[in-house]
Protein backbone atom coordinates (compact mmCIF):
# COMPACT_ATOMS: atom_id res chain seq x y z
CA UNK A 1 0.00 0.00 0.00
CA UNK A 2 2.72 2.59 0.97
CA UNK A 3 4.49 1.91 -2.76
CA UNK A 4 1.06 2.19 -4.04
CA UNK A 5 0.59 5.43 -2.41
CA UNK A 6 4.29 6.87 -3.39
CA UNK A 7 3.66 5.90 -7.03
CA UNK A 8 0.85 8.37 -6.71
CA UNK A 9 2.32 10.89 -5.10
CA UNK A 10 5.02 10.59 -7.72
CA UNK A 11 2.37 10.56 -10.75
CA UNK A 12 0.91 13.44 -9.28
CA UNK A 13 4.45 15.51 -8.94
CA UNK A 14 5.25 14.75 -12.89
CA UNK A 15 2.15 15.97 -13.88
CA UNK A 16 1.87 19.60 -11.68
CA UNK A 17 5.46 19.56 -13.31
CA UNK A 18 3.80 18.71 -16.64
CA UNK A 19 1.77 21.63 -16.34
CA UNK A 20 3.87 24.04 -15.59
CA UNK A 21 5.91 23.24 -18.66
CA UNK A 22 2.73 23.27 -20.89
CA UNK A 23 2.21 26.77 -19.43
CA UNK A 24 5.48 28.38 -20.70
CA UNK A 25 6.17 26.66 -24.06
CA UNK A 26 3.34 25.83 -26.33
CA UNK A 27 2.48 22.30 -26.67
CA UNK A 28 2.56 22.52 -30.39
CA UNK A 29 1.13 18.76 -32.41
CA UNK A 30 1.98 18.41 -36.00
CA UNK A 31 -1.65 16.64 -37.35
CA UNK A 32 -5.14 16.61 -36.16
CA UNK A 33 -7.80 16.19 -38.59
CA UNK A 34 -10.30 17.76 -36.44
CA UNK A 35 -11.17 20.06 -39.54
CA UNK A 36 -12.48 17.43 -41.60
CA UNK A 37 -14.44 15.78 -38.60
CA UNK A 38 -15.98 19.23 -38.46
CA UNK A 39 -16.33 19.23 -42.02
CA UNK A 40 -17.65 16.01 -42.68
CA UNK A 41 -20.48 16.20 -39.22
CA UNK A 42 -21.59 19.72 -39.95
CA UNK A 43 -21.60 18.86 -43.75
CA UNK A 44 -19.50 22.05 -43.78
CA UNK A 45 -21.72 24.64 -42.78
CA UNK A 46 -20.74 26.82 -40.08
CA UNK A 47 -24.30 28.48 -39.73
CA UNK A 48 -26.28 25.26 -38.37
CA UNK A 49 -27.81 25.68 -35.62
CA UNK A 50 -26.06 22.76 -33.95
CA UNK A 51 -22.83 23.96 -34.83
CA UNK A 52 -20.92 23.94 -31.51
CA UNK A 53 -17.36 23.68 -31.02
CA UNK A 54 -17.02 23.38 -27.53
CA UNK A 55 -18.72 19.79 -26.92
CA UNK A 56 -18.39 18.35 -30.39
CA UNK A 57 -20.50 14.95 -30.10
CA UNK A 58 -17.86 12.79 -32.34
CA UNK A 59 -13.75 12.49 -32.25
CA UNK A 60 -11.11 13.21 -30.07
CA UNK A 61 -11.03 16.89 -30.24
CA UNK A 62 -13.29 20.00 -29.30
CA UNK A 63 -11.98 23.14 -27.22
CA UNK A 64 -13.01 22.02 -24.05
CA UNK A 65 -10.42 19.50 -24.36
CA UNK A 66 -7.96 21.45 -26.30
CA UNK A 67 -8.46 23.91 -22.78
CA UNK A 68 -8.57 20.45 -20.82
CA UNK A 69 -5.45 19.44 -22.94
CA UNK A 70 -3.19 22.47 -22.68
CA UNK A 71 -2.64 22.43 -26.57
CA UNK A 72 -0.45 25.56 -27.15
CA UNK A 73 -0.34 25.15 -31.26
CA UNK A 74 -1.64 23.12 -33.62
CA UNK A 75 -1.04 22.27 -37.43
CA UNK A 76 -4.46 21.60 -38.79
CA UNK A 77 -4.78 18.99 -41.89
CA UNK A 78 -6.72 20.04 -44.36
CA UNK A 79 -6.64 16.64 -45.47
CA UNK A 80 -8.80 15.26 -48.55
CA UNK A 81 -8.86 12.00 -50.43
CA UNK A 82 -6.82 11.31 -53.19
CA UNK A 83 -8.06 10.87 -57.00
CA UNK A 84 -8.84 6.98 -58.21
CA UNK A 85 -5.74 5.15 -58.83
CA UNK A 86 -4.61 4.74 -62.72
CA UNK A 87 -5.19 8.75 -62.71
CA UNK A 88 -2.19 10.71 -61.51
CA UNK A 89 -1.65 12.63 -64.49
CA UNK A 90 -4.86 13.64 -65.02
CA UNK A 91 -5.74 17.12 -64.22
CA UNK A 92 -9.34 17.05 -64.64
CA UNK A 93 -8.89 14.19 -61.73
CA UNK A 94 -7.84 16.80 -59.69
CA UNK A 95 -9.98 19.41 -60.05
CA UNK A 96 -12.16 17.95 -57.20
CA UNK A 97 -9.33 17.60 -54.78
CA UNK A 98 -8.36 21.43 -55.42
CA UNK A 99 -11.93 22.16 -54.89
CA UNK A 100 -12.48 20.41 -51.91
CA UNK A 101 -9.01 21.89 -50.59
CA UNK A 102 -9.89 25.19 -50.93
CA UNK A 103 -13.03 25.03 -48.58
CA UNK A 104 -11.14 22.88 -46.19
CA UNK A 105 -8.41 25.69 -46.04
CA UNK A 106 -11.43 28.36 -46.29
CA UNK A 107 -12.87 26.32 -43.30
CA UNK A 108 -10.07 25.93 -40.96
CA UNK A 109 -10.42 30.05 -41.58
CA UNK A 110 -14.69 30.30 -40.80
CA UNK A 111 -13.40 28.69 -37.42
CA UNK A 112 -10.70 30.75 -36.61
CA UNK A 113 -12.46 33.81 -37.28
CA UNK A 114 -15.88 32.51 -35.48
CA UNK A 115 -13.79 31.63 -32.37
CA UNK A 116 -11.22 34.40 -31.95
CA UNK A 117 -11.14 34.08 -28.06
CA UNK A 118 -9.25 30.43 -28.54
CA UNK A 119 -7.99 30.37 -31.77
CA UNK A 120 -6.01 32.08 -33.85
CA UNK A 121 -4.06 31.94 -37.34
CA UNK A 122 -0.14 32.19 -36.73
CA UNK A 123 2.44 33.08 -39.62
CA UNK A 124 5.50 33.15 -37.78
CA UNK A 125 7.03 32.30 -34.79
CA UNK A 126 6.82 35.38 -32.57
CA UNK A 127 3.03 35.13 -33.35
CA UNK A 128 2.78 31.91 -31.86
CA UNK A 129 4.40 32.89 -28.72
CA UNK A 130 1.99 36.24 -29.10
CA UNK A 131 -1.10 33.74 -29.55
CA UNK A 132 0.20 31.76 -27.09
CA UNK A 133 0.65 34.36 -24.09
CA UNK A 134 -3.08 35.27 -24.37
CA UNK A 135 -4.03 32.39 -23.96
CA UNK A 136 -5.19 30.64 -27.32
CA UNK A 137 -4.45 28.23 -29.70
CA UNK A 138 -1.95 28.91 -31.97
CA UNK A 139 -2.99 27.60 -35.48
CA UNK A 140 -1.10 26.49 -38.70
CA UNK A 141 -2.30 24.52 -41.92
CA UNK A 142 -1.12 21.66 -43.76
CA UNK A 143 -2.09 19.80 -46.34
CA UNK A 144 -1.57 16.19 -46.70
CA UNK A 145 -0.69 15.17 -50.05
CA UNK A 146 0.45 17.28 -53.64
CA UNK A 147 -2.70 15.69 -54.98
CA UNK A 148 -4.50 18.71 -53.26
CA UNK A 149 -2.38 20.85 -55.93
CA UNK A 150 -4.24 20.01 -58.55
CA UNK A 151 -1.07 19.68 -60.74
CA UNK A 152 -0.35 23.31 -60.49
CA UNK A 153 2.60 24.66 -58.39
CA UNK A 154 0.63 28.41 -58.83
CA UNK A 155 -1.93 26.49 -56.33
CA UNK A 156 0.98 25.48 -54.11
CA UNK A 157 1.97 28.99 -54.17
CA UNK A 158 -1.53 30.06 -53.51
CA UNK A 159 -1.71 28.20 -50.45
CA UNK A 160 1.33 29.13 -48.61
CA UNK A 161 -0.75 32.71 -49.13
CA UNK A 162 -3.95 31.23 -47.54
CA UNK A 163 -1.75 30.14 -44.24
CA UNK A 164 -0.36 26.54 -45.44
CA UNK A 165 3.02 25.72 -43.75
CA UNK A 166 3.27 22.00 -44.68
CA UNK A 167 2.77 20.30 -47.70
CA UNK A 168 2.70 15.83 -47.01
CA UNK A 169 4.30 15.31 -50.62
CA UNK A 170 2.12 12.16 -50.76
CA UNK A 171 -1.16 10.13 -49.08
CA UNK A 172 -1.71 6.79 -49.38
CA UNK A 173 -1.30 7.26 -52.95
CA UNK A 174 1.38 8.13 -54.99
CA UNK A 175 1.27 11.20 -57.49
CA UNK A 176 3.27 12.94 -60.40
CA UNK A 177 5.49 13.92 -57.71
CA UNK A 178 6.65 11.49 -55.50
CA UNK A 179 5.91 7.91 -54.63
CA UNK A 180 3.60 7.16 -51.78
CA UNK A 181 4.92 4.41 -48.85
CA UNK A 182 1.91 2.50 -49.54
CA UNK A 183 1.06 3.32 -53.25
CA UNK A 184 2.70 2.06 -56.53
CA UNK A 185 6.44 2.95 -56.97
CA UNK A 186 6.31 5.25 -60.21
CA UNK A 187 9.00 7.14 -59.94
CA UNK A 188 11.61 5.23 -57.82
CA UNK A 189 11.32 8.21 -55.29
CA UNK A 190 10.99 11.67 -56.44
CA UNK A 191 9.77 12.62 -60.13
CA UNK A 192 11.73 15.97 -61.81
CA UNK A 193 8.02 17.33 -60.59
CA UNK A 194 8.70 16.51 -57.62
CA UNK A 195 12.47 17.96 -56.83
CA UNK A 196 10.89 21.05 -58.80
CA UNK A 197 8.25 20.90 -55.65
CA UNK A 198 11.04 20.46 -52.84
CA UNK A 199 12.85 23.69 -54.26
CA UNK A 200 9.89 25.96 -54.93
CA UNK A 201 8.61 24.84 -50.84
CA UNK A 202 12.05 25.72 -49.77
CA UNK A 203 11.78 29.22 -52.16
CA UNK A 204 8.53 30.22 -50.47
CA UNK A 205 8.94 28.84 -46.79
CA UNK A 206 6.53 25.98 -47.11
CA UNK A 207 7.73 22.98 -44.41
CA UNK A 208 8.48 19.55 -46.85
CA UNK A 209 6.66 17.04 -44.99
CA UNK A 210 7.69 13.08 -45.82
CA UNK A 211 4.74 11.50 -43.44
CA UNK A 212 3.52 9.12 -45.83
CA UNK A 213 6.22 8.99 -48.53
CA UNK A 214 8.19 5.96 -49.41
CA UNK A 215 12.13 5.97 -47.99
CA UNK A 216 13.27 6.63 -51.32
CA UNK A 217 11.41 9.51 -51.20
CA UNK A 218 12.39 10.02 -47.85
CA UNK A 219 16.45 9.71 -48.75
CA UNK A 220 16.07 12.06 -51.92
CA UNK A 221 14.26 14.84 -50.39
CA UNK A 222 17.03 14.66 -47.27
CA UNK A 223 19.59 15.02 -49.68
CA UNK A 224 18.33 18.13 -51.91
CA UNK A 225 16.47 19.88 -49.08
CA UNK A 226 17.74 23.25 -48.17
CA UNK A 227 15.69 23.74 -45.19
CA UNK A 228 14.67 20.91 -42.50
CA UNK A 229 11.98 18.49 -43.02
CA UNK A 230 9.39 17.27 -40.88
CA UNK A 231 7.51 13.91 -40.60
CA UNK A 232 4.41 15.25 -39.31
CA UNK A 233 2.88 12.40 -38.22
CA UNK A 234 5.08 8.69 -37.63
CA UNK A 235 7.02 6.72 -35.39
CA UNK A 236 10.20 4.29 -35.35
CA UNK A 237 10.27 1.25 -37.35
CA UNK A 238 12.57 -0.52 -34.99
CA UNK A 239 9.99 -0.48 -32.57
CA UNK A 240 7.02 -1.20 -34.66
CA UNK A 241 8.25 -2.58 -38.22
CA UNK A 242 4.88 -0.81 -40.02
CA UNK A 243 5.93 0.66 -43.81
CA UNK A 244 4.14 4.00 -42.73
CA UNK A 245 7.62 4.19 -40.00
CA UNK A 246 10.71 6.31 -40.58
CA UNK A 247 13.83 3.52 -40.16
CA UNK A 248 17.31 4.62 -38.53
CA UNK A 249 18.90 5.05 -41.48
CA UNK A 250 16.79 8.13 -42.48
CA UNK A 251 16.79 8.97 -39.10
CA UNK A 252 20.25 9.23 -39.12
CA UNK A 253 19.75 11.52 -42.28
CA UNK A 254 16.67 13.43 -40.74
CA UNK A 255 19.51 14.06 -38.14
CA UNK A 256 21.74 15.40 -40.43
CA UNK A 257 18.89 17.91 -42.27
CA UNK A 258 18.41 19.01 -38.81
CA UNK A 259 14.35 18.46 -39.22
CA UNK A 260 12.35 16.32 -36.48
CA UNK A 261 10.35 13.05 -36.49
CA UNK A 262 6.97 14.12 -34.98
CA UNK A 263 5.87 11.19 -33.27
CA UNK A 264 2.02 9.23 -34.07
CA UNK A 265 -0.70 7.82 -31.58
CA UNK A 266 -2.06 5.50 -34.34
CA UNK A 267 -2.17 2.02 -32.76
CA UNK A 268 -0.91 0.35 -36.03
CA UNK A 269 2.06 2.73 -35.68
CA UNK A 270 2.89 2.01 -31.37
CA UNK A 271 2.01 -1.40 -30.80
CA UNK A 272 5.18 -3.47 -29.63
CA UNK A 273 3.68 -6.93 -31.39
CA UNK A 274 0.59 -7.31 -33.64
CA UNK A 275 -2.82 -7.89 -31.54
CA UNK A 276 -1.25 -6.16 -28.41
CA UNK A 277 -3.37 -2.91 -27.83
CA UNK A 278 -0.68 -0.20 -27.45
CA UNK A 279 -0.91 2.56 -24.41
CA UNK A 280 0.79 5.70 -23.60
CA UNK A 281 3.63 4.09 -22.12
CA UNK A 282 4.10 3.15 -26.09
CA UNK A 283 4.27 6.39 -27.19
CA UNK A 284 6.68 7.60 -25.14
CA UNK A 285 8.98 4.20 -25.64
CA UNK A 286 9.01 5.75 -29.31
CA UNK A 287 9.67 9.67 -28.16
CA UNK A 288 12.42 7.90 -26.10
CA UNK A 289 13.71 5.43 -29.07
CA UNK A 290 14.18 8.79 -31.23
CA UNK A 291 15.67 11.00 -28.61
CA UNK A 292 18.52 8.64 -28.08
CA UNK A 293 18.93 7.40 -31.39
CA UNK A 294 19.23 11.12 -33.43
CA UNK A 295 18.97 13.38 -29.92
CA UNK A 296 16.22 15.14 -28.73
CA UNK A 297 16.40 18.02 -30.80
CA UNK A 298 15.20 16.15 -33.58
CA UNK A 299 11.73 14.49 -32.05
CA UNK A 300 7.76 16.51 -31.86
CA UNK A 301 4.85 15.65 -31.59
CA UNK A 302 2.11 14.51 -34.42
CA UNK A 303 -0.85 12.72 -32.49
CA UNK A 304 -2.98 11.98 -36.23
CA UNK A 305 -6.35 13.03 -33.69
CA UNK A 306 -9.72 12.77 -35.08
CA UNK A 307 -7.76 10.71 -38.07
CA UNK A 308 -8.25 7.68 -35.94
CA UNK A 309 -11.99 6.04 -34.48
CA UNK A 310 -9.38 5.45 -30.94
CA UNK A 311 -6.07 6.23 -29.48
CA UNK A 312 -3.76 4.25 -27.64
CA UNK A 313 -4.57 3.65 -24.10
CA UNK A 314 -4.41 6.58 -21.76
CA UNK A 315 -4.00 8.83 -24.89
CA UNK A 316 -7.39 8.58 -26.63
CA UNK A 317 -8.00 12.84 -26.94
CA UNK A 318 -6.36 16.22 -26.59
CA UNK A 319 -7.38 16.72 -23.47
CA UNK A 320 -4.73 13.74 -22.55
CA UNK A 321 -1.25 15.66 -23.16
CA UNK A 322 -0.72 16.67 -19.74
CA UNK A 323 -0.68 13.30 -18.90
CA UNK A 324 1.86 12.36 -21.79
CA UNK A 325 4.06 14.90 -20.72
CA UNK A 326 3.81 13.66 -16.97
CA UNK A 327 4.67 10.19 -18.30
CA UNK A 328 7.61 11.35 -20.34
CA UNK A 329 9.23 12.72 -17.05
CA UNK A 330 8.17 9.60 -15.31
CA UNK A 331 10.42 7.90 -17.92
CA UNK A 332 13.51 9.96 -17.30
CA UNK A 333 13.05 12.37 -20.17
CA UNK A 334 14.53 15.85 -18.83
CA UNK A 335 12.21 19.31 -18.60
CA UNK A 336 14.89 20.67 -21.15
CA UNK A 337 14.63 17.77 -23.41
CA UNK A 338 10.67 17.78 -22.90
CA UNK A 339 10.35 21.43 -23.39
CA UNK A 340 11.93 20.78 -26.96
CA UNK A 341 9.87 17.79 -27.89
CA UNK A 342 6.68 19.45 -27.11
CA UNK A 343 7.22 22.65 -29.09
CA UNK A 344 10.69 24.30 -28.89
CA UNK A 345 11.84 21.86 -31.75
CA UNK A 346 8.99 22.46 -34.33
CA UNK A 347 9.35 26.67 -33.61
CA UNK A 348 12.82 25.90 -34.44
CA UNK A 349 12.33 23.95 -37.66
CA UNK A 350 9.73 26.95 -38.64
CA UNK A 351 11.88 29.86 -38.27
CA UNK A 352 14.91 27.83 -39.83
CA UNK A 353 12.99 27.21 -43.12
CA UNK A 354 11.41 31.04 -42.93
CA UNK A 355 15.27 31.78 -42.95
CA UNK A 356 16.17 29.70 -45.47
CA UNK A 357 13.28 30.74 -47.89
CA UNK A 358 15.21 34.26 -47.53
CA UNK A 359 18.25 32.54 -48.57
CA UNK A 360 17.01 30.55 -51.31
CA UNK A 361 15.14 33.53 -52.76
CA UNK A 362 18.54 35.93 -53.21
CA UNK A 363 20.30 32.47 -54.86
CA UNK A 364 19.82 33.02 -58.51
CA UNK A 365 19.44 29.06 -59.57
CA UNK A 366 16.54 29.39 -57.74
CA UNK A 367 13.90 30.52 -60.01
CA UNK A 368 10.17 30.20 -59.52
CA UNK A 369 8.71 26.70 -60.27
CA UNK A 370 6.29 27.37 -63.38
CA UNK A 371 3.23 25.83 -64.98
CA UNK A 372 3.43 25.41 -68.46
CA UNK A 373 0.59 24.60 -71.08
CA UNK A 374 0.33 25.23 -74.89
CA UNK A 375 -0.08 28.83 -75.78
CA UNK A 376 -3.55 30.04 -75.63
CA UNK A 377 -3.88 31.84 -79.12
CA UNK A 378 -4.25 30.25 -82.73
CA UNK A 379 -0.99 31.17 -85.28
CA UNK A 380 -3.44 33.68 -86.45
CA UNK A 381 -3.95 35.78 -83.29
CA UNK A 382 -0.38 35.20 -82.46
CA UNK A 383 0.31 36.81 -85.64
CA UNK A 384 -2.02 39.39 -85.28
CA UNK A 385 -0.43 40.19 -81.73
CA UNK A 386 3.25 40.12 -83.15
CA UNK A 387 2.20 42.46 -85.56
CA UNK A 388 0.37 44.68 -83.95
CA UNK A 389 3.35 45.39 -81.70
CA UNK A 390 5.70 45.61 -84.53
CA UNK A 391 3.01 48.97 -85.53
CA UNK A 392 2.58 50.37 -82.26
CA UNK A 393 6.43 50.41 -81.86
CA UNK A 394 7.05 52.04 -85.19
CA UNK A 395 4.49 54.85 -84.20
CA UNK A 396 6.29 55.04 -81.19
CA UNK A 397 9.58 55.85 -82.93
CA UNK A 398 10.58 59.64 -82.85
CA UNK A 399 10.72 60.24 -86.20
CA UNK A 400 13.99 60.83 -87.86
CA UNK A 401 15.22 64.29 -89.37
């Protein structure tokens, strides 16, 4: 009974200590779907009468548990399915995607702007420790997969406008840009699209994201990247051999790129032996696994909420990071290294690729990624153009004495 009681008294210590850490540094998670729970229950209209954030009858997040949950930051997916296999290069394909993009990007806004008093839209890193001080939510966008592109990197462009900071260069399919982890091998890693992609993110300060993404993906995009990389959302294949892992040998290279590894609650991901139900205890093993393989510089947080029916055991909903950071210094992980897993690392990786997009843009082999397409005019008007501005120049002309 007296251990009993001690191991309380100890639980209890870790997590007062927990929450005192989540009250100076913003917990800050790398992927909640929460949007397109929202999205998909309130059939995306904001002006229902039963549209209430703060008990949301479905998922894992809502803001009384992002209050409950101490959630400093969050990147919010925009996530939305990828076109029917066999049609990758087909831009009508993706016309829905871009669609359907744009109002989950336009809806992650409605919220923001309905709900000022706990959230708001950060662009930078002293605005997330501005957001953060008052008291709300800091908020970022991604989007998971260059299927939501449409094909066009003038829409990629467009979205880092609109507040996207990541781009997941694949889903569970693979596109004209890179080959998905779980999707047929096209490309043998990146297409020329797709290294075109990787330099016009770094150019405009958009985080490359390689959740998702098969390793050689993975070990081409470490090697051309001029900015650090994120995986927004996995965990350790040594631990738990699943494909959707990041193996030591890019972790070695992640360590290299000086990005982070942002660690997953999906069971599939956690679970030390197929059938065993993973737990918190998990979760941490794999924040633990990645701290002392790479260093804890390099390791963040990416839960996948409300992209999963139930979380591991003791980590089910937002409102359950205090006790994840209690159980991390339970396990011997220090307030310093804490303090950079739960946010200090991604602010890091952000402002390092802001810099780096200031770089990139002075470097003249750095030109703007382009859409092409077959002029728009017949030879006719062309001619009629050409011509044209032949005349108006030579009536321009001063004329000669």
């Amino acid at each position: 009974m007296a251990k009993d009681a001690t191991l309380v008294d100890e639980h209890h210590a870790s997590l007062e200590t927990a929450k005192r850490i989540l009250r100076e540094i913003p917990l800050i998670d790398g992927h909640n779907d929460w949007p397109c729970n929202i999205r998909g229950w309130f059939t995306n209209d904001v002006t229902r009468p039963d549209f209430d954030l703060n008990e949301v009858p479905i998922g894992q997040t809502d803001f009384m548990r992002l209050r409950s949950g101490m959630v400093g930051g969050q990147f919010w997916s925009a996530y939305v399915s990828c076109p029917p296999a066999g049609q990758e290069s087909s831009d009508e394909a993706h016309l829905v995607p871009l669609r359907k993009t744009l109002q989950q990007i336009d809806l992650i806004h409605l919220i923001i702007e309905l709900h000022p008093k706990n959230l708001c839209l950060a662009r930078n890193v002293q605005e997330v420790w501005e957001i953060f001080r008052s008291g709300r939510t800091a908020c970022f966008i991604g989007i998971e997969g260059l299927h939501q592109i449409g094909n066009s990197f003038s829409a990629l462009r467009i979205y880092r406008s609109l507040g996207v900071r990541y781009a997941t260069l694949t889903h569970n399919r693979s596109n004209i840009y890179a080959d998905s982890v779980t999707g047929s091998k096209i490309h043998g890693g990146l297409s020329e699209n797709g290294r075109k992609a990787v330099r016009e993110m770094n150019r405009i300060g958009m985080i490359v994201d390689l959740s998702h993404t098969s390793e050689d993906v993975q070990e081409q995009v470490l090697s051309i990247s001029r900015a650090p990389v994120v995986f927004s959302h996995s965990s350790c294949y040594s631990l738990c051999p699943h494909p959707r892992n990041v193996s030591d040998r890019i972790l070695d290279s992640l360590q290299k790129n000086r990005g982070i590894i942002m660690i997953c609650f999906l069971q599939e991901l956690v679970r030390r032996a197929e059938g065993v139900a993973p737990n918190l205890v998990d979760v941490v093993d794999h924040i633990i696994y990645a701290g002392e393989k790479i260093g804890y510089n390099h390791v963040g947080i990416g839960s996948d909420f409300d992209g999963m029916l139930r979380g591991p055991e003791g980590l089910d909903e937002v409102s359950d990071y205090p006790e994840l950071v209690a159980t991390m210094l339970q396990k011997g992980i220090s307030e310093d290294q804490v303090r950079k897993v739960v946010g200090l690392n991604i602010l890091r990786v952000i402002q390092e690729v802001d810099d780096a997009a200031i770089t990139v843009k002075l470097d003249k082999n750095f030109t703007p990624a382009c859409d092409t397409f077959a002029s728009p005019w017949t030879a006719e008007e062309r001619r009629m153009i050409s011509d044209e501005g032949e005349n108006r120049r030579t009536r321009n002309e001063p004329a000669q004495n």
